[in-house]
Every structure is written in structure tokens, then in C-alpha cells.
C-alpha atoms as a PDB file:
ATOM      1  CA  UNK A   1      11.714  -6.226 -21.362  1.00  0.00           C
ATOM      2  CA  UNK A   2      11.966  -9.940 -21.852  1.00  0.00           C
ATOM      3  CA  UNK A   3      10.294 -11.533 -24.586  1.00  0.00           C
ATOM      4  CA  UNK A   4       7.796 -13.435 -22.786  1.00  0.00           C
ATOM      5  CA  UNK A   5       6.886 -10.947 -19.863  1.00  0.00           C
ATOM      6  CA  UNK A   6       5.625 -13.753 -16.695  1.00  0.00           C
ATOM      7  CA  UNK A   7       5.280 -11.095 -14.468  1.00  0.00           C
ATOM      8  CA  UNK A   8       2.451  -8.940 -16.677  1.00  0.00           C
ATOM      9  CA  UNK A   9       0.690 -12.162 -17.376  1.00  0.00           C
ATOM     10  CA  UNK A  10       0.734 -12.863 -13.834  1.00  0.00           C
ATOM     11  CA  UNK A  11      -0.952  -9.476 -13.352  1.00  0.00           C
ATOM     12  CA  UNK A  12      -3.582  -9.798 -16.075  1.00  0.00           C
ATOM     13  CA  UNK A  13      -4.608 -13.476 -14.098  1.00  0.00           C
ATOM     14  CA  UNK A  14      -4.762 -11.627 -10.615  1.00  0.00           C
ATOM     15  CA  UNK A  15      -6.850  -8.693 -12.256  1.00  0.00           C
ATOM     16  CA  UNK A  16      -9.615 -11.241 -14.108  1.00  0.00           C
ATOM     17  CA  UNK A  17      -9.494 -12.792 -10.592  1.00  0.00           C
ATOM     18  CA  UNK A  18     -10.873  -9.425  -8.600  1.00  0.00           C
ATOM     19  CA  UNK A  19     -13.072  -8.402 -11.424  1.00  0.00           C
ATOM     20  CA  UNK A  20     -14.832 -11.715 -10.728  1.00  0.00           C
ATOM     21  CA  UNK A  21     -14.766 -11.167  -7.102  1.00  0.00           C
ATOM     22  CA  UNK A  22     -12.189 -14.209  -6.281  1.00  0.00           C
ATOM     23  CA  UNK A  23      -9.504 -12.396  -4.269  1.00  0.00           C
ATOM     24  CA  UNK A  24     -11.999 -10.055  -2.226  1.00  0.00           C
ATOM     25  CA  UNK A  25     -10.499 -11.829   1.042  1.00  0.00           C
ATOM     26  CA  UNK A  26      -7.245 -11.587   0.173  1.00  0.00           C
ATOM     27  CA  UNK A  27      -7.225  -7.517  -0.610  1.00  0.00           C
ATOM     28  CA  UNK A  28      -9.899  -7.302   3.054  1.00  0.00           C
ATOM     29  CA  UNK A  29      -6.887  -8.225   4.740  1.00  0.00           C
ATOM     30  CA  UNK A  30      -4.166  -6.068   2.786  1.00  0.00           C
ATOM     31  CA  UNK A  31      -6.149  -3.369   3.460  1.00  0.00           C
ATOM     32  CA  UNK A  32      -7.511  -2.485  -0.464  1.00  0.00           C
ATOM     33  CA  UNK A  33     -10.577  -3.010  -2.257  1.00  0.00           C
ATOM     34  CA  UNK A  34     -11.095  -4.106  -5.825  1.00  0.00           C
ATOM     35  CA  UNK A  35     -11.728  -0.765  -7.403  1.00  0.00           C
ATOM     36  CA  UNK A  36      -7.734   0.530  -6.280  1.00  0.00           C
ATOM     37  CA  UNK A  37      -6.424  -3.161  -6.571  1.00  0.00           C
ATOM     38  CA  UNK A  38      -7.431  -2.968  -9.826  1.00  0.00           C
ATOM     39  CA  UNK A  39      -5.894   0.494 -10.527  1.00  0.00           C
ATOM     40  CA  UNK A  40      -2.955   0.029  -9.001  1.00  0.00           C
ATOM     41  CA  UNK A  41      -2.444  -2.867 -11.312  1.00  0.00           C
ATOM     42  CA  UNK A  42      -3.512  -1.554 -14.328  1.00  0.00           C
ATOM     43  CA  UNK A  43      -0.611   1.618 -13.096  1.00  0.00           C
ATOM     44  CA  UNK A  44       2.140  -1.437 -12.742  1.00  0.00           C
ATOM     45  CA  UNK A  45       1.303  -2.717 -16.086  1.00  0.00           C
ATOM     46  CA  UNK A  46       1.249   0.825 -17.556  1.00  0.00           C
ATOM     47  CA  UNK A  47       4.834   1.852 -16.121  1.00  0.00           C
ATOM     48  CA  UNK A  48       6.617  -1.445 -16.707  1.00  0.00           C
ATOM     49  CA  UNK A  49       6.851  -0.272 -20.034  1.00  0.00           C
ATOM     50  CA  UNK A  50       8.224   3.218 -18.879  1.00  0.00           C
ATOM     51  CA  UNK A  51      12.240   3.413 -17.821  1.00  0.00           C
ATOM     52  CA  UNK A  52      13.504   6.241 -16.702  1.00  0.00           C
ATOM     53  CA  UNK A  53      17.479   6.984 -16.509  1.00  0.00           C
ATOM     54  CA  UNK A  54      18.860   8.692 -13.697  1.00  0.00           C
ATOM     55  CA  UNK A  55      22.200   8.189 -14.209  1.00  0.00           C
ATOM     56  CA  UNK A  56      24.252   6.838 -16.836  1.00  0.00           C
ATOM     57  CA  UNK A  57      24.288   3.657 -14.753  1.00  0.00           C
ATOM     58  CA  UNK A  58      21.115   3.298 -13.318  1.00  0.00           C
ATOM     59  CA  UNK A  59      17.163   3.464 -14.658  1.00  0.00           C
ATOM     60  CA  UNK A  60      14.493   3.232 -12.967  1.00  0.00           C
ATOM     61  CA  UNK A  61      11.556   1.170 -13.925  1.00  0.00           C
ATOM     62  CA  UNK A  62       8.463   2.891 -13.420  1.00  0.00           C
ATOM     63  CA  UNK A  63       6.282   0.071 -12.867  1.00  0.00           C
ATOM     64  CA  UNK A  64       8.679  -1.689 -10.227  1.00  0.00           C
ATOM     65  CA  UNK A  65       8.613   1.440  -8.525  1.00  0.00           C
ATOM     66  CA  UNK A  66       4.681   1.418  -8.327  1.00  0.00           C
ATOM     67  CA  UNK A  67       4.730  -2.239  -7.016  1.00  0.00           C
ATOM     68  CA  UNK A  68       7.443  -1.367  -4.400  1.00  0.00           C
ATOM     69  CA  UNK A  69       5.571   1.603  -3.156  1.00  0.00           C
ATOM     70  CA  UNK A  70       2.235  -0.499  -3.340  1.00  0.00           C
ATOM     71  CA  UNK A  71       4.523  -2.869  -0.864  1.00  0.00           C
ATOM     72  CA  UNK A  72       5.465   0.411   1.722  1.00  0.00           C
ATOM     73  CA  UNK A  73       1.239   0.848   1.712  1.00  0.00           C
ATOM     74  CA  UNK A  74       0.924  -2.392   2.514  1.00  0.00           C
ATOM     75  CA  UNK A  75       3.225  -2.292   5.692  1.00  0.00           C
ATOM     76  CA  UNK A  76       1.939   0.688   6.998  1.00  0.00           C
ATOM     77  CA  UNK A  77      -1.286  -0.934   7.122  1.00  0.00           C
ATOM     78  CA  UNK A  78      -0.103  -3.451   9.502  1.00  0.00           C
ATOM     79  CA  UNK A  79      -2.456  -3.845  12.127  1.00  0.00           C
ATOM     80  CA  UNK A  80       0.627  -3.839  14.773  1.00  0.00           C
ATOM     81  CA  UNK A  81       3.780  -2.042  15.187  1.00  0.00           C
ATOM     82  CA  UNK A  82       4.930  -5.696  16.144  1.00  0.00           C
ATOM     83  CA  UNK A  83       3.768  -6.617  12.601  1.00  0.00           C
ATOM     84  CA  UNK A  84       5.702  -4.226  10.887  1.00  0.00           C
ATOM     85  CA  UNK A  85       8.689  -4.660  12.777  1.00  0.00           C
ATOM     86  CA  UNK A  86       8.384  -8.374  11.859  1.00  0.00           C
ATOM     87  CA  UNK A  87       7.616  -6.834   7.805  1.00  0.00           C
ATOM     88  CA  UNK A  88      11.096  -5.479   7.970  1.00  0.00           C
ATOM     89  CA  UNK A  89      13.031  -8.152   9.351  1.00  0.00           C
ATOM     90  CA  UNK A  90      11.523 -10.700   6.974  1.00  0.00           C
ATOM     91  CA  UNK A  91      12.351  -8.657   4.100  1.00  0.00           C
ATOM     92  CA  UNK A  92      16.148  -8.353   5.541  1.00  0.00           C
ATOM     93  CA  UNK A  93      16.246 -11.899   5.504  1.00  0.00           C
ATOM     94  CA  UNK A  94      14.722 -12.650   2.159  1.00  0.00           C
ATOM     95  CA  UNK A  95      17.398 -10.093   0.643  1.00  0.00           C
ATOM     96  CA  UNK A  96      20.114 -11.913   2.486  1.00  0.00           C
ATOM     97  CA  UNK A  97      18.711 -15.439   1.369  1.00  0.00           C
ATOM     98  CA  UNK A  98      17.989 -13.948  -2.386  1.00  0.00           C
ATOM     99  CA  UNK A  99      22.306 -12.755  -1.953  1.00  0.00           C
ATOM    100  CA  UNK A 100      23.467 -16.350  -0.926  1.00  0.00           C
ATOM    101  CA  UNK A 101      21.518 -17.771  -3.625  1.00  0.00           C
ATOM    102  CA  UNK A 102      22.802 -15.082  -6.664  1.00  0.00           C
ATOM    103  CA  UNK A 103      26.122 -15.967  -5.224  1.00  0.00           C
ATOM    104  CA  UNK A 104      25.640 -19.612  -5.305  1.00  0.00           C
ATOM    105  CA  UNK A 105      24.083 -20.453  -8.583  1.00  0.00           C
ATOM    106  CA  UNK A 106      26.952 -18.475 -10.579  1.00  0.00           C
ATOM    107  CA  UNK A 107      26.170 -15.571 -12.841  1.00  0.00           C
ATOM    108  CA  UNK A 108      25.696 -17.309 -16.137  1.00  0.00           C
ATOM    109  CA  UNK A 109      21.900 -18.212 -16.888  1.00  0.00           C
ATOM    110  CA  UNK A 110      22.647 -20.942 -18.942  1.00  0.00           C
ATOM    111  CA  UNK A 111      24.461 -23.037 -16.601  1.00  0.00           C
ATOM    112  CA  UNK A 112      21.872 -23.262 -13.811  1.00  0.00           C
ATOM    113  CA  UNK A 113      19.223 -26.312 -14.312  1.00  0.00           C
ATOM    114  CA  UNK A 114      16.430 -23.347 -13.964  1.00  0.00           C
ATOM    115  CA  UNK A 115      16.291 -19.863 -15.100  1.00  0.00           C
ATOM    116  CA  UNK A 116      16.678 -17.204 -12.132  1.00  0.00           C
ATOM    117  CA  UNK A 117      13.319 -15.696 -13.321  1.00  0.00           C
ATOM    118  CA  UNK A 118      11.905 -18.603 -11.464  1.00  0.00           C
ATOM    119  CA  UNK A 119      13.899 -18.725  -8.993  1.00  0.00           C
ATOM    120  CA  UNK A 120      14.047 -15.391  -7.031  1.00  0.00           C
ATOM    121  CA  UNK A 121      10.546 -14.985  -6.872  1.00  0.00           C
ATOM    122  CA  UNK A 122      10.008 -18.733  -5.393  1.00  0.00           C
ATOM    123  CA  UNK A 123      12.703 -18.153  -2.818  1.00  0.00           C
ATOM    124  CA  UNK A 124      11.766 -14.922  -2.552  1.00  0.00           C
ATOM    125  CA  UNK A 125       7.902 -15.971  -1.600  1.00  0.00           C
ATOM    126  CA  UNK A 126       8.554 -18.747   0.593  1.00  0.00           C
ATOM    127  CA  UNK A 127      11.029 -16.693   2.831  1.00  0.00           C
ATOM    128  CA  UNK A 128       8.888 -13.951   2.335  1.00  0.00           C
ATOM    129  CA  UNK A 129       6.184 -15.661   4.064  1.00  0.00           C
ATOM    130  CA  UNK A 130       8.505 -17.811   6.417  1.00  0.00           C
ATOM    131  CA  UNK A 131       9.533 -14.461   8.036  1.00  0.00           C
ATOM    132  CA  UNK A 132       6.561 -12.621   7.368  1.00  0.00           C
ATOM    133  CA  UNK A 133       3.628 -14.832   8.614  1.00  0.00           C
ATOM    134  CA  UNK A 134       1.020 -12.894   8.069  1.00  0.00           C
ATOM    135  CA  UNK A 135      -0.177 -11.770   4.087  1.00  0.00           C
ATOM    136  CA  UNK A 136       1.011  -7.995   4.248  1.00  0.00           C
ATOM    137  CA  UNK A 137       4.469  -8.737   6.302  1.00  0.00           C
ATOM    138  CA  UNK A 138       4.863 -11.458   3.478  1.00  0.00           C
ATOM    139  CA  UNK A 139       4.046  -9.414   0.640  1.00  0.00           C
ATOM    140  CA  UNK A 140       6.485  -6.830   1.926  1.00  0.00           C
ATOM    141  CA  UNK A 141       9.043  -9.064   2.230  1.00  0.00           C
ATOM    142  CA  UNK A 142       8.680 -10.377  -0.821  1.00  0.00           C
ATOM    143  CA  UNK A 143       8.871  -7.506  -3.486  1.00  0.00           C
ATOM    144  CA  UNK A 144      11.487  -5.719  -0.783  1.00  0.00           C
ATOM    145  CA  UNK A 145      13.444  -9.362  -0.907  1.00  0.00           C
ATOM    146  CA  UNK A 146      14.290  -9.217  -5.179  1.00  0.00           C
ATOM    147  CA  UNK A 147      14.329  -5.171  -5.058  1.00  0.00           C
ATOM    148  CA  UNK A 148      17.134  -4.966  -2.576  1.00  0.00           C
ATOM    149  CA  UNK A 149      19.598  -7.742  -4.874  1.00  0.00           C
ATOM    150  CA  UNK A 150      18.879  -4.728  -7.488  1.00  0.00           C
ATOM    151  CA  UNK A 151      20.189  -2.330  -5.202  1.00  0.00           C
ATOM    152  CA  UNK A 152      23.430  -4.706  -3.593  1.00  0.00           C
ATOM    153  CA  UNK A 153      23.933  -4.746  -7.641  1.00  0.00           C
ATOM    154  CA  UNK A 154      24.467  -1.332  -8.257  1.00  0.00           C
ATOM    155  CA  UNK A 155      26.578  -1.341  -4.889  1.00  0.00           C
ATOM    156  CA  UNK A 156      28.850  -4.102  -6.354  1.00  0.00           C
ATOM    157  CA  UNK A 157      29.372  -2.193  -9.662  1.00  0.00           C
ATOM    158  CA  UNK A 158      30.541   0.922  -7.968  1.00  0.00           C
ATOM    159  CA  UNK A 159      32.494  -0.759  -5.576  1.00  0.00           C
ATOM    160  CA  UNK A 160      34.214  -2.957  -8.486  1.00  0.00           C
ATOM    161  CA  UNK A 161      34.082  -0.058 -10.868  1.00  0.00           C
ATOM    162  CA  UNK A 162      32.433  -2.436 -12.994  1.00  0.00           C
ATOM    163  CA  UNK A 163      30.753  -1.249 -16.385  1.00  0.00           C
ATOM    164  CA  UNK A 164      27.099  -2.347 -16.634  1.00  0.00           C
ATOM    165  CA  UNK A 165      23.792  -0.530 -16.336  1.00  0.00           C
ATOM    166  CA  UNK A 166      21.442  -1.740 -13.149  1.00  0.00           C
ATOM    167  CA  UNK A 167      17.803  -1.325 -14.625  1.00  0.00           C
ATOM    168  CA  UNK A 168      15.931  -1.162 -10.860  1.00  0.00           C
ATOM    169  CA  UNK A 169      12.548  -2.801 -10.924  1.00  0.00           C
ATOM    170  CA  UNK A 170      12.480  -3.170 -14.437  1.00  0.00           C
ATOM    171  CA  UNK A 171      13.810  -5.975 -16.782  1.00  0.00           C
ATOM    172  CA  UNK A 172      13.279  -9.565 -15.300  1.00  0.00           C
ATOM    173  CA  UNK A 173      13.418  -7.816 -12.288  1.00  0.00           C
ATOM    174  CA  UNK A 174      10.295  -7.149 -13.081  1.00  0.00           C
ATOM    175  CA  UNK A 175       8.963 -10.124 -13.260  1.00  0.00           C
ATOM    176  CA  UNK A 176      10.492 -11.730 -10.084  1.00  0.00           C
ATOM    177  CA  UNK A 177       9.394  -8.683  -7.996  1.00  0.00           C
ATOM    178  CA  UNK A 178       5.572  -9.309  -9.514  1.00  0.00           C
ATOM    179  CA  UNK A 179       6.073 -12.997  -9.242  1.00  0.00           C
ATOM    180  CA  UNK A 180       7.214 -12.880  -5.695  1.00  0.00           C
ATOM    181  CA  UNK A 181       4.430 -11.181  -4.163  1.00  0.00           C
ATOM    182  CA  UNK A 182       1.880 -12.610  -5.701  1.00  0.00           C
ATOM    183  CA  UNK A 183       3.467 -15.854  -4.871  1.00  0.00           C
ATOM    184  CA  UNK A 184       3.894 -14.599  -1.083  1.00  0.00           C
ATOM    185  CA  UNK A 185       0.655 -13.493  -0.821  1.00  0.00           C
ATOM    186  CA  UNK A 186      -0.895 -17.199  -2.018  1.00  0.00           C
ATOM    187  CA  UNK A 187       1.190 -18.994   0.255  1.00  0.00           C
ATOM    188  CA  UNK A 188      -0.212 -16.580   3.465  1.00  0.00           C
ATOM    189  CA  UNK A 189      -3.453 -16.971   2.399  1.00  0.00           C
ATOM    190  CA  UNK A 190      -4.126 -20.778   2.062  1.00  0.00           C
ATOM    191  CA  UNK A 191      -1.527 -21.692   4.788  1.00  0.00           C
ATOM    192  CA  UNK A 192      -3.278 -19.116   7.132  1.00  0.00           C
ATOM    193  CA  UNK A 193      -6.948 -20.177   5.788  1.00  0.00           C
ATOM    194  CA  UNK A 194      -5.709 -23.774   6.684  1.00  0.00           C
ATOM    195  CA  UNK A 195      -4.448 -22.917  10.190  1.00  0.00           C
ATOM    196  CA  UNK A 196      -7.339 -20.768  10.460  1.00  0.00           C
ATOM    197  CA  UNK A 197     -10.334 -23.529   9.969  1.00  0.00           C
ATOM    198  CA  UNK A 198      -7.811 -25.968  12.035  1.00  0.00           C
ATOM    199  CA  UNK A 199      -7.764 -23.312  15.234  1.00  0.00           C
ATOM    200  CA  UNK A 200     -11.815 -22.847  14.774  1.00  0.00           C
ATOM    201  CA  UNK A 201     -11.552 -19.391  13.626  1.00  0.00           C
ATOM    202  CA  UNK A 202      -9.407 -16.271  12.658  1.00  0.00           C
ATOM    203  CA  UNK A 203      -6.496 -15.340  13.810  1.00  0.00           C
ATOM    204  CA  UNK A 204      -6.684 -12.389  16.433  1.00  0.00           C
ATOM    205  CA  UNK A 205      -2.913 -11.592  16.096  1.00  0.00           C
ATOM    206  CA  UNK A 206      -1.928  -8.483  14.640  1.00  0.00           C
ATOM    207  CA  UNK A 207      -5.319  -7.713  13.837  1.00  0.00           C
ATOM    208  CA  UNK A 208      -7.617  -4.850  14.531  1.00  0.00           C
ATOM    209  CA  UNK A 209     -10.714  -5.785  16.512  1.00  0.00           C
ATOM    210  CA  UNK A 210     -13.140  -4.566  13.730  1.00  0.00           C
ATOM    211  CA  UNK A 211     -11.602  -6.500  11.486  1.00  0.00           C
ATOM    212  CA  UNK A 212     -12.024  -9.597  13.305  1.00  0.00           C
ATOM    213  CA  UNK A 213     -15.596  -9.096  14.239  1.00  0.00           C
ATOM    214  CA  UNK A 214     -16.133  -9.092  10.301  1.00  0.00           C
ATOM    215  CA  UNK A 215     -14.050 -12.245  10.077  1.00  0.00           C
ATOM    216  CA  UNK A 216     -16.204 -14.187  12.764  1.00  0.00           C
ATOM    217  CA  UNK A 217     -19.019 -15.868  11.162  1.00  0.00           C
ATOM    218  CA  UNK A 218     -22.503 -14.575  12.671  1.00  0.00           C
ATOM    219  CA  UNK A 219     -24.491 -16.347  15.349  1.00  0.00           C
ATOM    220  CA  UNK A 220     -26.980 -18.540  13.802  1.00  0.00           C
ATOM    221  CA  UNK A 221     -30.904 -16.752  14.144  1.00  0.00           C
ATOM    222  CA  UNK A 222     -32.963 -18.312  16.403  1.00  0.00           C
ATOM    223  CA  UNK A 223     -36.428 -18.886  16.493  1.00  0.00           C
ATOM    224  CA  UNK A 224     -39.037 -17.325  19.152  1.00  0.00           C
ATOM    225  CA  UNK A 225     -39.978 -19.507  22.030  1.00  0.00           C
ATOM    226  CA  UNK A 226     -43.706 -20.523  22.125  1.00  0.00           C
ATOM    227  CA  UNK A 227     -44.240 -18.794  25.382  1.00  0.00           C
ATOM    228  CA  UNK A 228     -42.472 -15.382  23.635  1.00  0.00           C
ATOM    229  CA  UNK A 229     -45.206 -16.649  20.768  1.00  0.00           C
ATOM    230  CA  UNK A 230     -47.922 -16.519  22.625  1.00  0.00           C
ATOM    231  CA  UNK A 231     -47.121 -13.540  24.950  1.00  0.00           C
ATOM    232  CA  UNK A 232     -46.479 -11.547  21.836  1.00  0.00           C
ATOM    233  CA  UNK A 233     -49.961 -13.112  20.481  1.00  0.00           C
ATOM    234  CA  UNK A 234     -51.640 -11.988  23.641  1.00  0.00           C
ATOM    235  CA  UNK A 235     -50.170  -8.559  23.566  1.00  0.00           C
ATOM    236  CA  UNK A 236     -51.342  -7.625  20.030  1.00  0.00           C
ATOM    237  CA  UNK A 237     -54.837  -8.365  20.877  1.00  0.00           C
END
């Protein structure tokens, strides 16, 4: 657990946020409401403190695990099996983009001009969404992007023979899966609320038609006719 935890702060901002009713959009089209959001988050907070060793190599952090399985919800309430097929790819490509950068900006902190905590989880949302498009195909990718360059790492140690432990979801991985969701998610949502107003409307793609009969704005009322008036005025007497 690092000493200044981004990704449980970032959690505590997104819960104030649905308490107050300020993300109720954003969880409409991920499929939750606030009451789950809410636990789910107050779960992830719970188990990031929680490690669990499976073998004398690898532990498991219980609250990564929450977040990724939060991610596989997500995806399988795509509205499209296009959608999720496009979910999967764009997470492929986020790990392979997350791998070329490891490799890239060498494997001492200290020598890179910003700390990989940042990093991953900004080049893990904008890929994320790149390939995703829409909010759960980006949140997906996201959180699948950073868990998978856990995973390669654990491939590479085996492979090398390698001594080191690979903490899965947990340490700053932690924090970069959390921070690259979230930061997926924000980029879908006011890049697609842009597009949206710009097109005159949502977005029918990959979208179920009940959903986007609650996302059209209703008719405005209008008012009787005087010759309805008066007929109705003649009537009731």
C-alpha cells in the first residue's frame, strides 16, 4: 500500500459525487444505480486493504479483484454483442499499448520525468476509450488494460526465473487500475455528451431501445385548441 493511496481518494470523490446525485447518468448507462455503485465501492475500498497469497509468488489483492469483476459486469451489460466484441479488443490493445510503454520508460521510477502511477492509468484511459467508444467498452478496457501488465509480469518472472513477488490488483496497481477507469469513464462521458448535443440527440448505437426512449427528451405539452375548448365546454353542459 503506498503511502499516499490516489486510487482510494479517487474513490471517496466518485462516492460523495453519487450520494449527491452527480454521476446518476453516468451509472444509467453502465447499467447500476447509486445504491450498488455505492456498495460496490465501499467493497473496493474495504478489500484493497485485504491481500491474499496464493502462492509464494503471487497475492491477490482483494479489492483489485472486486474492481476487475465490477469491469466483467460491466461488459456483459453491453447493449450489443458488437459492443462487447469491441470491449475486448480495446482492452487487448490498451494491454499491448500499457507493454510498449513499461518497456519504454525503463524499470527504474526515479529516472522517468513522471511517476508510472500517473502514467498507466492516463494511457490506460485514453486508449481505453480510443478503442472502446462507448463508457462500458471503455471502462472495460481500462481496468482490463493495467490488470493484464500484472499478469505479463508474473509471466516474465517465471519465464526469467526471476525472484520477486507480483501483488495482482493490489499495490500501485491499485491505484492505476482505480485511476484508469474512472479516468475512462470521464473521457466517454463528456466526449460522448459533446458529440451527443452536436448530433441533436443520443446515440442509438449499441443501445437498447428502452434505454433510448428514456434518453430522448419528452415532447413539449401542448395546449387545447379553442375549438377542442369549446366542444369540450359544450359537452359538459
Amino acid at each position: 500500500m503506498r503511502t499516499f493511496p490516489f486510487g482510494l481518494i479517487a474513490l471517496l470523490v466518485v462516492s460523495i459525487l453519487i450520494y449527491f446525485g452527480a454521476a446518476h447518468r453516468v451509472l444509467d448507462r453502465m447499467r447500476l444505480t447509486d445504491k450498488s455503485a455505492l456498495a460496490v465501492i465501499a467493497a473496493i475500498i474495504v478489500g484493497s486493504f485485504v491481500d491474499i497469497p496464493v502462492t509464494a509468488r503471487v497475492t491477490i489483492n482483494l479489492g483489485g479483484i472486486i474492481a476487475v469483476i465490477l469491469a466483467f459486469y460491466v461488459l456483459l451489460g453491453a447493449g450489443t454483442a458488437m459492443e462487447k466484441i469491441r470491449a475486448v479488443v480495446a482492452a487487448a490493445v490498451t494491454a499491448l499499448v500499457l507493454f510498449l510503454a513499461a518497456r519504454y520508460l525503463g524499470a527504474e521510477p526515479e529516472s522517468i520525468f513522471i511517476d508510472p502511477i500517473y502514467i498507466y492509468p492516463i494511457v490506460a484511459g485514453i486508449v481505453g476509450y480510443l478503442a472502446g467508444r462507448s463508457r462500458r467498452g471503455a471502462f472495460f478496457a481500462a481496468v482490463i488494460g493495467v490488470l493484464a501488465l500484472d499478469i505479463g509480469q508474473y509471466i516474465y518472472l517465471v519465464r526469467t526465473g526471476v525472484r520477486g513477488t507480483v501483488h495482482i490488483g493490489g499495490a500501485g496497481a491499485f491505484d492505476s487500475l482505480v485511476l484508469a477507469g474512472i479516468l475512462a469513464v470521464l473521457l466517454a462521458e463528456f466526449i460522448g455528451e459533446t458529440l451527443e448535443r452536436i448530433q441533436g440527440g443520443p446515440r442509438t448505437e449499441d443501445r437498447p431501445e428502452d434505454l433510448v426512449k428514456n434518453l430522448r427528451e419528452p415532447e413539449p405539452a401542448h395546449k387545447p385548441l379553442p375549438k377542442e375548448s369549446e366542444n369540450g365546454g359544450e359537452n359538459h353542459e
